[in-house]
N, C-alpha and C. Protein backbone atom coordinates (compact mmCIF):
# COMPACT_ATOMS: atom_id res chain seq x y z
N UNK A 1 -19.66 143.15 38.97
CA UNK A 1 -20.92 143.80 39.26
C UNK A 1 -20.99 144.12 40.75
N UNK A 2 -21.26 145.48 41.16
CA UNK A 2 -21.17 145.52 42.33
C UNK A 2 -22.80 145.83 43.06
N UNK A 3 -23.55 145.10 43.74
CA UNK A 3 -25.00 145.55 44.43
C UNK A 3 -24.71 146.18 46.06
N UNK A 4 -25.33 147.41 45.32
CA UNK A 4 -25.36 148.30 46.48
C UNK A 4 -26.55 147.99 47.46
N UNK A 5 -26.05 147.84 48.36
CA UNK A 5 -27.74 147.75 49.70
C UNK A 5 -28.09 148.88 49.99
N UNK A 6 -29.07 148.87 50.63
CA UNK A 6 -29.78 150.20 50.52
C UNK A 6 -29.88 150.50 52.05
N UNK A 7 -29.88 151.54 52.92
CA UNK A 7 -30.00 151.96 54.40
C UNK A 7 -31.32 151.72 54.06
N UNK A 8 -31.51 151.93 56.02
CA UNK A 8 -33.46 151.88 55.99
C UNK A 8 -33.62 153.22 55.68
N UNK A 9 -33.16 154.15 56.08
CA UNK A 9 -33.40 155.45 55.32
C UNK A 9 -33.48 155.76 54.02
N UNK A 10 -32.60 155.33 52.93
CA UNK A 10 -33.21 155.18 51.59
C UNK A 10 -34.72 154.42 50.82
N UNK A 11 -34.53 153.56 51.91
CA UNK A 11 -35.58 152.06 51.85
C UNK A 11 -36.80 153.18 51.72
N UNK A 12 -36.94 153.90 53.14
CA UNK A 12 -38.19 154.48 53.07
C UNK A 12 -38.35 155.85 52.56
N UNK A 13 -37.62 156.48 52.51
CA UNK A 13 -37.38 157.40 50.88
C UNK A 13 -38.04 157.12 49.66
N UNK A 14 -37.43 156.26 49.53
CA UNK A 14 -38.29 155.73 47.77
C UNK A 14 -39.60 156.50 47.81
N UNK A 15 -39.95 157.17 46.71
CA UNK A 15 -41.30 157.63 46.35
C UNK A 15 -42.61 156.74 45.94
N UNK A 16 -41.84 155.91 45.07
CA UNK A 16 -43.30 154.69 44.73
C UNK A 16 -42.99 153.34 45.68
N UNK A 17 -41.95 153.55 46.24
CA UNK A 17 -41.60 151.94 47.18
C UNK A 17 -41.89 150.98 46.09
N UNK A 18 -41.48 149.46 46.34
CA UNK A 18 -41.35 149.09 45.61
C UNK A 18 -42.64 148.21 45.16
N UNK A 19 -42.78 147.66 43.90
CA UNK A 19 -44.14 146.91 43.20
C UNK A 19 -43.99 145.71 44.09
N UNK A 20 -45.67 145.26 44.42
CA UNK A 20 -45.91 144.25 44.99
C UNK A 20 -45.52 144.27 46.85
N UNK A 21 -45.75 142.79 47.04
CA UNK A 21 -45.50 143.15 48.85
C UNK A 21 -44.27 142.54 49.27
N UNK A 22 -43.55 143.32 49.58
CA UNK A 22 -41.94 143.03 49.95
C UNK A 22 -41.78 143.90 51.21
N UNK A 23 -40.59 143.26 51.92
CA UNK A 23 -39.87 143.20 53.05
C UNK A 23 -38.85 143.90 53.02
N UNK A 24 -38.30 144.61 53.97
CA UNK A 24 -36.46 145.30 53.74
C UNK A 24 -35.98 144.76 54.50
N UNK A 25 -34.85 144.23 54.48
CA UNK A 25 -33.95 142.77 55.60
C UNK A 25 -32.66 142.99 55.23
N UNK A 26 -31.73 143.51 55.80
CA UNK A 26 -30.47 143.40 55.97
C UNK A 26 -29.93 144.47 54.41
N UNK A 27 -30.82 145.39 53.95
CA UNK A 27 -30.06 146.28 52.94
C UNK A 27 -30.83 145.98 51.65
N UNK A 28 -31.89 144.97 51.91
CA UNK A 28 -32.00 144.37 50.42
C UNK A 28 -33.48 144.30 50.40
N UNK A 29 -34.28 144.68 49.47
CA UNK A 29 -35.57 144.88 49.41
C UNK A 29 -35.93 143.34 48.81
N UNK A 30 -37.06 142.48 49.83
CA UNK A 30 -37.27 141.26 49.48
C UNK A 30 -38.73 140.69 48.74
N UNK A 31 -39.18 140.42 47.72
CA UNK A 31 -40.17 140.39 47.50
C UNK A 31 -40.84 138.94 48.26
N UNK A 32 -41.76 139.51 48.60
CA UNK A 32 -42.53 138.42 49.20
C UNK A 32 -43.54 137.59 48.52
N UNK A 33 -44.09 136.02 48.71
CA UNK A 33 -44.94 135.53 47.59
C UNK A 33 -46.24 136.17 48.01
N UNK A 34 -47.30 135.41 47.09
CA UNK A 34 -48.79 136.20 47.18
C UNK A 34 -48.69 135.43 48.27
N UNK A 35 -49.92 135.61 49.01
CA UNK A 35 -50.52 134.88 50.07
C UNK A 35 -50.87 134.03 49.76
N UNK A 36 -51.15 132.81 50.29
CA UNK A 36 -52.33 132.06 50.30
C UNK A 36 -53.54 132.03 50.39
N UNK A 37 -54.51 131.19 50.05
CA UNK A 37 -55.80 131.54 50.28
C UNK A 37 -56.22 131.25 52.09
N UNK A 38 -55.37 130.58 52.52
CA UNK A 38 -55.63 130.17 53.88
C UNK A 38 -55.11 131.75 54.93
N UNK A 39 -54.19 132.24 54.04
CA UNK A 39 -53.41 132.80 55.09
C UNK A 39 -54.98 134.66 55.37
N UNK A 40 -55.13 134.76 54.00
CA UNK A 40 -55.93 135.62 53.60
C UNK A 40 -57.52 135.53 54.34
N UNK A 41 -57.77 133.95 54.07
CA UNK A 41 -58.74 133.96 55.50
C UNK A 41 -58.72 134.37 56.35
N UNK A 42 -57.69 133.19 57.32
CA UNK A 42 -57.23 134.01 58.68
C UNK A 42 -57.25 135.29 58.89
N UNK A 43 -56.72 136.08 58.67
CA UNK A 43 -56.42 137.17 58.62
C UNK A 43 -57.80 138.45 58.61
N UNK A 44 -58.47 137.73 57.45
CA UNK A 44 -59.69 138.54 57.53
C UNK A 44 -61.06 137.85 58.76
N UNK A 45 -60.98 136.96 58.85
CA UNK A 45 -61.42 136.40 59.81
C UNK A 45 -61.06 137.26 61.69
N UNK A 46 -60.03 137.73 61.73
CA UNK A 46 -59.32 138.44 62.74
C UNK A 46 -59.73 139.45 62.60
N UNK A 47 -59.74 140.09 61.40
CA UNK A 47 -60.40 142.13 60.72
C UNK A 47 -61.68 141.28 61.42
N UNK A 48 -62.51 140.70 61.07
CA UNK A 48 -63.83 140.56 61.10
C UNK A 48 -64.50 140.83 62.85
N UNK A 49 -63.62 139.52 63.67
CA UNK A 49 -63.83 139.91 65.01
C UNK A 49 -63.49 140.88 65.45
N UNK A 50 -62.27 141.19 65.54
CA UNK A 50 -62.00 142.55 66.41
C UNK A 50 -62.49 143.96 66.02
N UNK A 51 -62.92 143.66 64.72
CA UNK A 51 -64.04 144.67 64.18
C UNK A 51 -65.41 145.21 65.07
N UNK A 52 -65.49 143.88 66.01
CA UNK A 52 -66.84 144.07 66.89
C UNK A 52 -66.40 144.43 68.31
N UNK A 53 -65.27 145.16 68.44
CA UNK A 53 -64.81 145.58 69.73
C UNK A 53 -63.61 146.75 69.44
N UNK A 54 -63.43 146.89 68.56
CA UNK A 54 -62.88 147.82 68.18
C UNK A 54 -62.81 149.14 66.82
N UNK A 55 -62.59 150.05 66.66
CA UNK A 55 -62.96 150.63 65.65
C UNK A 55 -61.87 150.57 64.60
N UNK A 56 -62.72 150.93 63.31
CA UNK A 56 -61.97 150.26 62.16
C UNK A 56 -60.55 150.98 61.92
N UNK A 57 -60.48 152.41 62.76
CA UNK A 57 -58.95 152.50 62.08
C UNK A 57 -57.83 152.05 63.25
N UNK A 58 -58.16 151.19 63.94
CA UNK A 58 -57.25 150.22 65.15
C UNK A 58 -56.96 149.17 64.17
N UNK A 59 -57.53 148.33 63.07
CA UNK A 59 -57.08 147.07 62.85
C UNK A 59 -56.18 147.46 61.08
N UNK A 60 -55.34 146.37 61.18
CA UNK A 60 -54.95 146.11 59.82
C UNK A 60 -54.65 145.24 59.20
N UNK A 61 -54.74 145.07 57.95
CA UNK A 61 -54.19 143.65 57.35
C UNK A 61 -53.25 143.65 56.17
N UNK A 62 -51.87 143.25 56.16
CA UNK A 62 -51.29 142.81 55.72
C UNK A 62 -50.57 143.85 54.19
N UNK A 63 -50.82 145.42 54.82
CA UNK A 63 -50.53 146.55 53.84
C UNK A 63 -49.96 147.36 54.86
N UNK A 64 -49.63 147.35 55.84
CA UNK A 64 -49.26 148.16 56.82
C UNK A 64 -47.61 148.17 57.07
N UNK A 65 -46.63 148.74 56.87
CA UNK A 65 -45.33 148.04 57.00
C UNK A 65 -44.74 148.47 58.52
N UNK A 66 -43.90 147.82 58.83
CA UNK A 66 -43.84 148.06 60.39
C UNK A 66 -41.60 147.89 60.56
N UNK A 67 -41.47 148.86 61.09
CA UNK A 67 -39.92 149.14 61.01
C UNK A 67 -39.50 147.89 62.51
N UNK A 68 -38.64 147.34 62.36
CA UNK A 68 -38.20 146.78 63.44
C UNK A 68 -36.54 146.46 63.50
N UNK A 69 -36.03 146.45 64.05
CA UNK A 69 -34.48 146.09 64.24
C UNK A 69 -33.81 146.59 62.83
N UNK A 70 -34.27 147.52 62.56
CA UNK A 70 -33.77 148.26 61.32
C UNK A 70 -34.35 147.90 60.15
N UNK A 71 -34.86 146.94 60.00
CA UNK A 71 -35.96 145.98 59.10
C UNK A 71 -37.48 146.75 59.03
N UNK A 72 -37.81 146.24 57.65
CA UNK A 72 -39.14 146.54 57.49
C UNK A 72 -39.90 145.06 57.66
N UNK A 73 -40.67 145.10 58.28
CA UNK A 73 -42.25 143.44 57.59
C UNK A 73 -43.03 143.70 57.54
N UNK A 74 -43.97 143.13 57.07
CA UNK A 74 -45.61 143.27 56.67
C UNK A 74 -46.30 142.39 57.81
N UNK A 75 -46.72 142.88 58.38
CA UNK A 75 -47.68 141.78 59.35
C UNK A 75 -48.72 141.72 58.69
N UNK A 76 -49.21 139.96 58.95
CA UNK A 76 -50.30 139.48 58.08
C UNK A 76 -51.83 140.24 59.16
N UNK A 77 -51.79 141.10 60.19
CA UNK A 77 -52.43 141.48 61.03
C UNK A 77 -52.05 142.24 62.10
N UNK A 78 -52.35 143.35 62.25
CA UNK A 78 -52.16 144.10 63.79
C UNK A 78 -53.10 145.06 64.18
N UNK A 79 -53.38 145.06 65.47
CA UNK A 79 -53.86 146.23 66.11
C UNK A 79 -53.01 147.48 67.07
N UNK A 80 -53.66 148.44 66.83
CA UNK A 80 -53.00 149.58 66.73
C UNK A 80 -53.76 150.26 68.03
N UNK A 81 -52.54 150.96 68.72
CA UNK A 81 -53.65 152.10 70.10
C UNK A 81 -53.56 152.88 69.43
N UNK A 82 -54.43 153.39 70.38
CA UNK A 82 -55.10 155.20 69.63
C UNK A 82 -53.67 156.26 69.47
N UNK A 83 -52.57 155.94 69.96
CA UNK A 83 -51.77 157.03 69.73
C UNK A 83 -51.25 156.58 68.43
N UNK A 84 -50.90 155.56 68.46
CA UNK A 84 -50.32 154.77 66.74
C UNK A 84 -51.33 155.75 65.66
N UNK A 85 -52.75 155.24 65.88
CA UNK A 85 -53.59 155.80 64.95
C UNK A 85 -53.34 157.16 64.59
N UNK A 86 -53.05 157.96 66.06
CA UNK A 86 -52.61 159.34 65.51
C UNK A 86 -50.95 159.62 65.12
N UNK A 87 -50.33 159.24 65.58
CA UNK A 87 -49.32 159.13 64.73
C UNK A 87 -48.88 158.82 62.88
N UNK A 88 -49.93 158.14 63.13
CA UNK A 88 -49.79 157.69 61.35
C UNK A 88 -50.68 158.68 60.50
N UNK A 89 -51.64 159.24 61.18
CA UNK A 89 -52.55 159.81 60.97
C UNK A 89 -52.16 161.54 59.65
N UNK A 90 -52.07 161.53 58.39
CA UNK A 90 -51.67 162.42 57.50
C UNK A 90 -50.24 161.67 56.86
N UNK A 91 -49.66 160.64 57.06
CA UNK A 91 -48.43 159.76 57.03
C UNK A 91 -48.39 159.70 55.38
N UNK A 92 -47.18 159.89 54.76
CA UNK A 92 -47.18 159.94 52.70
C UNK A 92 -47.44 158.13 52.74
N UNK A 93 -46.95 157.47 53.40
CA UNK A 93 -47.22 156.06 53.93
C UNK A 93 -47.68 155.40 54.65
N UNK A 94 -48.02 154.29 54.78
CA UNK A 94 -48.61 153.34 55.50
C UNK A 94 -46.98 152.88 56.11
N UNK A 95 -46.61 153.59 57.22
CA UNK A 95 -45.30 152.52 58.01
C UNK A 95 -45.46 153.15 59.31
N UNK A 96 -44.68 152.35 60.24
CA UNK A 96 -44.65 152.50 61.82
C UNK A 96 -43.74 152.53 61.75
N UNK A 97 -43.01 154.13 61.86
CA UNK A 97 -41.40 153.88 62.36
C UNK A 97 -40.93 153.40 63.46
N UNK A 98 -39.76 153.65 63.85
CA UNK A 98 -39.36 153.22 65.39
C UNK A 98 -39.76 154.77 66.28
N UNK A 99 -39.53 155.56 65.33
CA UNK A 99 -39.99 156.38 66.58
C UNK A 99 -41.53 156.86 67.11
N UNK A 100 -41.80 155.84 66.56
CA UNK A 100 -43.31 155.63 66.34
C UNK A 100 -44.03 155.21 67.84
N UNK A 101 -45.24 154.60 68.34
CA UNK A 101 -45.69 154.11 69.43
C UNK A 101 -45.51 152.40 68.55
N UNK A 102 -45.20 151.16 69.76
CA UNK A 102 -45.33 149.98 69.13
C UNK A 102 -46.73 149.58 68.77
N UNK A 103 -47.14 148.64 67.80
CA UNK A 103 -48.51 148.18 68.22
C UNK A 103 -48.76 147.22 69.30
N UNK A 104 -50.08 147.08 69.30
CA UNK A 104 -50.43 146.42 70.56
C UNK A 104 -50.60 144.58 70.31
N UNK A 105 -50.77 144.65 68.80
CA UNK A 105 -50.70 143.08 68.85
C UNK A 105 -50.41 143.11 67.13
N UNK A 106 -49.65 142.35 67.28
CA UNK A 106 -49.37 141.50 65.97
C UNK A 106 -48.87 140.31 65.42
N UNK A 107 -49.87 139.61 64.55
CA UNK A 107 -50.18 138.05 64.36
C UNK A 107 -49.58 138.12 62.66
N UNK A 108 -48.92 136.51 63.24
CA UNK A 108 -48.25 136.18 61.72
C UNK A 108 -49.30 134.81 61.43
N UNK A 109 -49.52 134.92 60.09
CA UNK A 109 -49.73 133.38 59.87
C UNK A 109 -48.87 133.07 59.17
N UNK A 110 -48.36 131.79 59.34
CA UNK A 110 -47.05 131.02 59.31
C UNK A 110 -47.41 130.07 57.60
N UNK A 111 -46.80 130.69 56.89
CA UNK A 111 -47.01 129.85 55.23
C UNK A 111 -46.25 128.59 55.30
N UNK A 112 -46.67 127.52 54.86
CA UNK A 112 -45.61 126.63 54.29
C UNK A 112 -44.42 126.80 54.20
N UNK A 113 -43.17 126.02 54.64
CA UNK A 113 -41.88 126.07 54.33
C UNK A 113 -41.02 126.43 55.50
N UNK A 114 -40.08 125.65 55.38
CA UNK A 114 -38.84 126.09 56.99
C UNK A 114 -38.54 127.11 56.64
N UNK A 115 -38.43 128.26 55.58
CA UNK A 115 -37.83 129.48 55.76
C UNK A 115 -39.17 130.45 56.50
N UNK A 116 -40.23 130.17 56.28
CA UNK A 116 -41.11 130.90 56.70
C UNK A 116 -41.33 130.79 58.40
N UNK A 117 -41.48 129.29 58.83
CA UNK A 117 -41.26 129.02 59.68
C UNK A 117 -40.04 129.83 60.35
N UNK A 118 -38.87 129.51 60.02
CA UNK A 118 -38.16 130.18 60.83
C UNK A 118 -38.03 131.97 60.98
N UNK A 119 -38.52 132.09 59.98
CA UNK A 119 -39.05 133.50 59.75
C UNK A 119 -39.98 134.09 61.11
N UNK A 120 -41.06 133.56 61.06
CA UNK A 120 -42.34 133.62 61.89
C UNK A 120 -42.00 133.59 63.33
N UNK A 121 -41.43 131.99 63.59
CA UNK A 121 -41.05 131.97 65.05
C UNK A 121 -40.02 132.32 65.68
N UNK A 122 -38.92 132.68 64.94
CA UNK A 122 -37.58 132.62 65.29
C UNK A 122 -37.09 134.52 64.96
N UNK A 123 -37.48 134.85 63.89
CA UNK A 123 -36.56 136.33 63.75
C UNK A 123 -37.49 137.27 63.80
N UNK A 124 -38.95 137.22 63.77
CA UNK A 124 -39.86 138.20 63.82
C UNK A 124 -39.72 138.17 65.62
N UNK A 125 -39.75 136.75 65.93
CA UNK A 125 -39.87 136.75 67.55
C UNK A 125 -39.03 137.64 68.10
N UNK A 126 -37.35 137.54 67.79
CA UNK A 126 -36.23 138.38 68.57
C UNK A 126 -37.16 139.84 68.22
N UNK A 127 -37.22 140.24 66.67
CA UNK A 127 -37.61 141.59 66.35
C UNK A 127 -38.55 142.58 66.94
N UNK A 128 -39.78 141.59 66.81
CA UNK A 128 -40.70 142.32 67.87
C UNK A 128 -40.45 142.34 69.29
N UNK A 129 -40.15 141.67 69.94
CA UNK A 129 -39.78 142.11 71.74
C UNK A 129 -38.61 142.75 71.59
N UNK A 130 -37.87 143.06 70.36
CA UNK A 130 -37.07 144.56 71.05
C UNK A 130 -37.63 145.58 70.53
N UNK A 131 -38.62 145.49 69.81
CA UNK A 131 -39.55 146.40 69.40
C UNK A 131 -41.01 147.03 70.31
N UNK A 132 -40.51 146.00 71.62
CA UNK A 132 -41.51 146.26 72.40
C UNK A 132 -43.21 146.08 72.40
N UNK A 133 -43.33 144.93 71.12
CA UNK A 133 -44.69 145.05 71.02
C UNK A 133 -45.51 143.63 72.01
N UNK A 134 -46.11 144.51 72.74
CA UNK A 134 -46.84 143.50 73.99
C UNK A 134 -47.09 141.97 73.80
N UNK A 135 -47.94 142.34 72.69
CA UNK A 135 -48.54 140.60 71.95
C UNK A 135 -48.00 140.18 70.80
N UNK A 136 -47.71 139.39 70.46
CA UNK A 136 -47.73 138.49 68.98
C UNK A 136 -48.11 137.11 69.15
N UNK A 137 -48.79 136.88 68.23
CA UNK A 137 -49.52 135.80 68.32
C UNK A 137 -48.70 134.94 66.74
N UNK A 138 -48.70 133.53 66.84
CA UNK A 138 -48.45 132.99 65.50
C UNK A 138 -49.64 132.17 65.81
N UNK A 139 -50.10 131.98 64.21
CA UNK A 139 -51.31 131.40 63.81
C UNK A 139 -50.32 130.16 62.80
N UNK A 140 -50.82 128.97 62.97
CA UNK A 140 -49.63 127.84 62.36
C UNK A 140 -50.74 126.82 62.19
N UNK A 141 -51.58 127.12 60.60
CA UNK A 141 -52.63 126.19 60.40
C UNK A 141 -52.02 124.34 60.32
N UNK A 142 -50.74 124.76 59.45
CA UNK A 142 -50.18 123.53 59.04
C UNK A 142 -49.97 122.23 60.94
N UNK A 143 -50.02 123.53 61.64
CA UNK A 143 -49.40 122.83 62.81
C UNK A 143 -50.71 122.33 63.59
N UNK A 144 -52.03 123.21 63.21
CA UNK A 144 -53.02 123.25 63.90
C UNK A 144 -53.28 124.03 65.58
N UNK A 145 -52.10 125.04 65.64
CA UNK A 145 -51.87 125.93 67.47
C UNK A 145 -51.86 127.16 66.67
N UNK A 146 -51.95 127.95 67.85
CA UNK A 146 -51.36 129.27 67.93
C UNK A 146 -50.74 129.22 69.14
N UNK A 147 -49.23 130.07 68.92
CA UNK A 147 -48.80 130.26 69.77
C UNK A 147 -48.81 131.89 70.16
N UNK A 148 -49.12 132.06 71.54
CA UNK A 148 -49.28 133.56 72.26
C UNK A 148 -48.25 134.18 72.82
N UNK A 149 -47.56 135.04 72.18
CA UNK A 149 -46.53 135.53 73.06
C UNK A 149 -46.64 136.96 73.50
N UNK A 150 -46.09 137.00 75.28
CA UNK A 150 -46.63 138.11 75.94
C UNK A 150 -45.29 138.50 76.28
N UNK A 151 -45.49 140.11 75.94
CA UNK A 151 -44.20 140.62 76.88
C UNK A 151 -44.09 140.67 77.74
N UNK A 152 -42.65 140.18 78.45
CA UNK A 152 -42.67 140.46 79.89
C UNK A 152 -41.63 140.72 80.32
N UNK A 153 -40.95 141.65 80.62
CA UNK A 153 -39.15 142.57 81.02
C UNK A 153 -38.68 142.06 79.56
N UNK A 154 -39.11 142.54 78.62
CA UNK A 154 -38.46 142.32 77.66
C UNK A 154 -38.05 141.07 76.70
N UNK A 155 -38.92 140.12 77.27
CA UNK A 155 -38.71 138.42 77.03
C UNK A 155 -40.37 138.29 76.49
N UNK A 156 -40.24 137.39 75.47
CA UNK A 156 -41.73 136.72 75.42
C UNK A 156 -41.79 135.51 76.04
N UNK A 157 -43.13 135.44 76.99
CA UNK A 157 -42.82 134.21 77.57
C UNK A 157 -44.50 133.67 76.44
N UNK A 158 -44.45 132.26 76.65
CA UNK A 158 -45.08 131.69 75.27
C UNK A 158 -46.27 131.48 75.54
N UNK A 159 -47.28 130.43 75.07
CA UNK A 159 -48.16 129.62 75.32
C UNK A 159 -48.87 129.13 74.42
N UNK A 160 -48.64 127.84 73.68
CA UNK A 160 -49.02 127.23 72.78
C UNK A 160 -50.58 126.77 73.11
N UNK A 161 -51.28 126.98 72.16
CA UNK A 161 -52.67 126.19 72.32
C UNK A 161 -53.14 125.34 70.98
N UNK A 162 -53.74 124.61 71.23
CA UNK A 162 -53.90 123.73 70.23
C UNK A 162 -55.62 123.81 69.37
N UNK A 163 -56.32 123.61 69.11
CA UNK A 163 -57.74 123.70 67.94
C UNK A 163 -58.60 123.55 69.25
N UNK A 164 -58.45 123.23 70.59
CA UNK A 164 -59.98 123.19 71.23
C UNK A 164 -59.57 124.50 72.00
N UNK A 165 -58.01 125.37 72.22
CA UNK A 165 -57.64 126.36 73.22
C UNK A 165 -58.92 127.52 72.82
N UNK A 166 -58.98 128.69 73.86
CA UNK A 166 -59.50 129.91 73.30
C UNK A 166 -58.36 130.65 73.70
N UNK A 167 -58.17 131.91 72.55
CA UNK A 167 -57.86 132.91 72.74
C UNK A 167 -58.37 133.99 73.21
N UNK A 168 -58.12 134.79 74.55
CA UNK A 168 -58.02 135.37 75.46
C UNK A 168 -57.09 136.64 75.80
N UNK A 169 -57.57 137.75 75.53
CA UNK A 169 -56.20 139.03 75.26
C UNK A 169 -56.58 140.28 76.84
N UNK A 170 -55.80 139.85 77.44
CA UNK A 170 -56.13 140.80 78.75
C UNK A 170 -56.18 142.53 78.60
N UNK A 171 -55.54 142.66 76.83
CA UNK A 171 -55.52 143.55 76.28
C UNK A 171 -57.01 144.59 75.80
N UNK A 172 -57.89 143.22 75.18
CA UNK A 172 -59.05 143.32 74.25
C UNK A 172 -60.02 142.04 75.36
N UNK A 173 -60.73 142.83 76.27
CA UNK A 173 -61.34 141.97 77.45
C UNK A 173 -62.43 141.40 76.36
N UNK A 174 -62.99 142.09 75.74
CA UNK A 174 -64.39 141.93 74.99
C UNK A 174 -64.47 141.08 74.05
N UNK A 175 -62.88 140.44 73.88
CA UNK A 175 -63.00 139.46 72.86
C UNK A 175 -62.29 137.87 73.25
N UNK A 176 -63.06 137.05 72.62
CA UNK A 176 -62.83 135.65 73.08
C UNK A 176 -62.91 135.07 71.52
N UNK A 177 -61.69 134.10 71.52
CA UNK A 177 -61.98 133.75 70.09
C UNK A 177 -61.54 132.03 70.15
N UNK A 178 -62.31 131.19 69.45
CA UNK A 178 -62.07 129.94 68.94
C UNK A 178 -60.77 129.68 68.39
N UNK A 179 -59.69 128.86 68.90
CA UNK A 179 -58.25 128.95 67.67
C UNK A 179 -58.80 127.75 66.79
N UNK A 180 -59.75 127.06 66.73
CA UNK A 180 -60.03 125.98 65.91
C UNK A 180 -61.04 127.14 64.89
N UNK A 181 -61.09 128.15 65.10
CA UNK A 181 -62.32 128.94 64.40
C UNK A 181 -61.10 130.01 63.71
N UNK A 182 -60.10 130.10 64.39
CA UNK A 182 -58.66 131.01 63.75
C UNK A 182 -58.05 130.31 62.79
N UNK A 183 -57.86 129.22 63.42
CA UNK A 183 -57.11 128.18 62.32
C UNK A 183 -58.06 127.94 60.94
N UNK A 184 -59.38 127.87 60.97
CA UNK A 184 -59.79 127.33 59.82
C UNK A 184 -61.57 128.23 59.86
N UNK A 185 -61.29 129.82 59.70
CA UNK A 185 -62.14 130.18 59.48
C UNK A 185 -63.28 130.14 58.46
N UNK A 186 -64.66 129.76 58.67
CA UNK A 186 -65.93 129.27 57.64
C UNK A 186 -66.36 130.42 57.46
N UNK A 187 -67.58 130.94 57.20
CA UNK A 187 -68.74 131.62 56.78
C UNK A 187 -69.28 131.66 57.84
């Protein structure tokens, strides 16, 4: 039996792309699990704030696919500058190519399990700073931090905070956020 991999150019060809929310990684279209209910919080919890400082077609959640090191992922969250917006803007898809503008921030929340983990901190990390995207943030309920990573010559340099830190985006002045209120968003 021989399995053919697929280029990213076929990848994003496909007319119906594929059922459910999956990843393209190394030739091979990956299905990804549902979310969690935690992760789905978060996430909308993030739509919710930056909703009050920004307009709604800057934010996204977790339907948006984003091209990186030849790879596709789903970020569980990102915000977008106004040229992204117009760029995508008439698009047969929801994707950010590379020849695209990067976004301006994008946050993983980190699911259960060392593959995810290493997923989150370790290969999205290399991916996005050669992808040039300013911010990424990991949200790591299990861990109780977020960690902030800022570009800088091409390196993310870090900064872990723990449930009493605030988050602070020199990006988005207007917003200040609780990570004990990120980590475990209420009503």
């Amino acid at each position: 039996m021989v399995i053919t991999k697929l280029s990213l150019a076929d990848y994003l060809s496909l007319e119906d792309g594929p059922e459910g929310r999956c990843e393209f990684v190394d030739g091979e279209i990956i299905e990804m699990p549902p979310e969690s209910e935690e992760n789905v919080l978060v996430a909308g919890y993030l739509i919710a704030q930056f909703l009050k400082v920004l307009s709604f077609d800057r934010v996204r959640q977790g339907k948006t696919e984003l091209v990186v090191s030849g790879r596709v992922r789903i970020p569980d969250f990102m915000v977008l500058g106004e040229d992204l917006v117009a760029a995508l803007a008439g698009s047969r898809r929801s994707t950010i190519t590379e020849d695209m503008p990067a976004p301006l921030l994008v946050v993983e929340v980190v699911s259960p399990g060392k593959e995810n983990e290493d997923r989150d901190y370790r290969y999205k990390r290399s991916e996005y700073a050669a992808r040039g995207i300013p911010e990424y943030w990991i949200v790591d309920p299990a861990k109780a931090k977020v960690t902030v990573l800022t570009l800088v010559d091409g390196w993310y340099e870090t900064e872990e905070l723990g449930a009493d830190g605030v988050l602070q985006s020199p990006q988005f002045p207007g917003l200040t956020l609780s990570v004990a209120q990120v980590l475990s968003p209420k009503g």
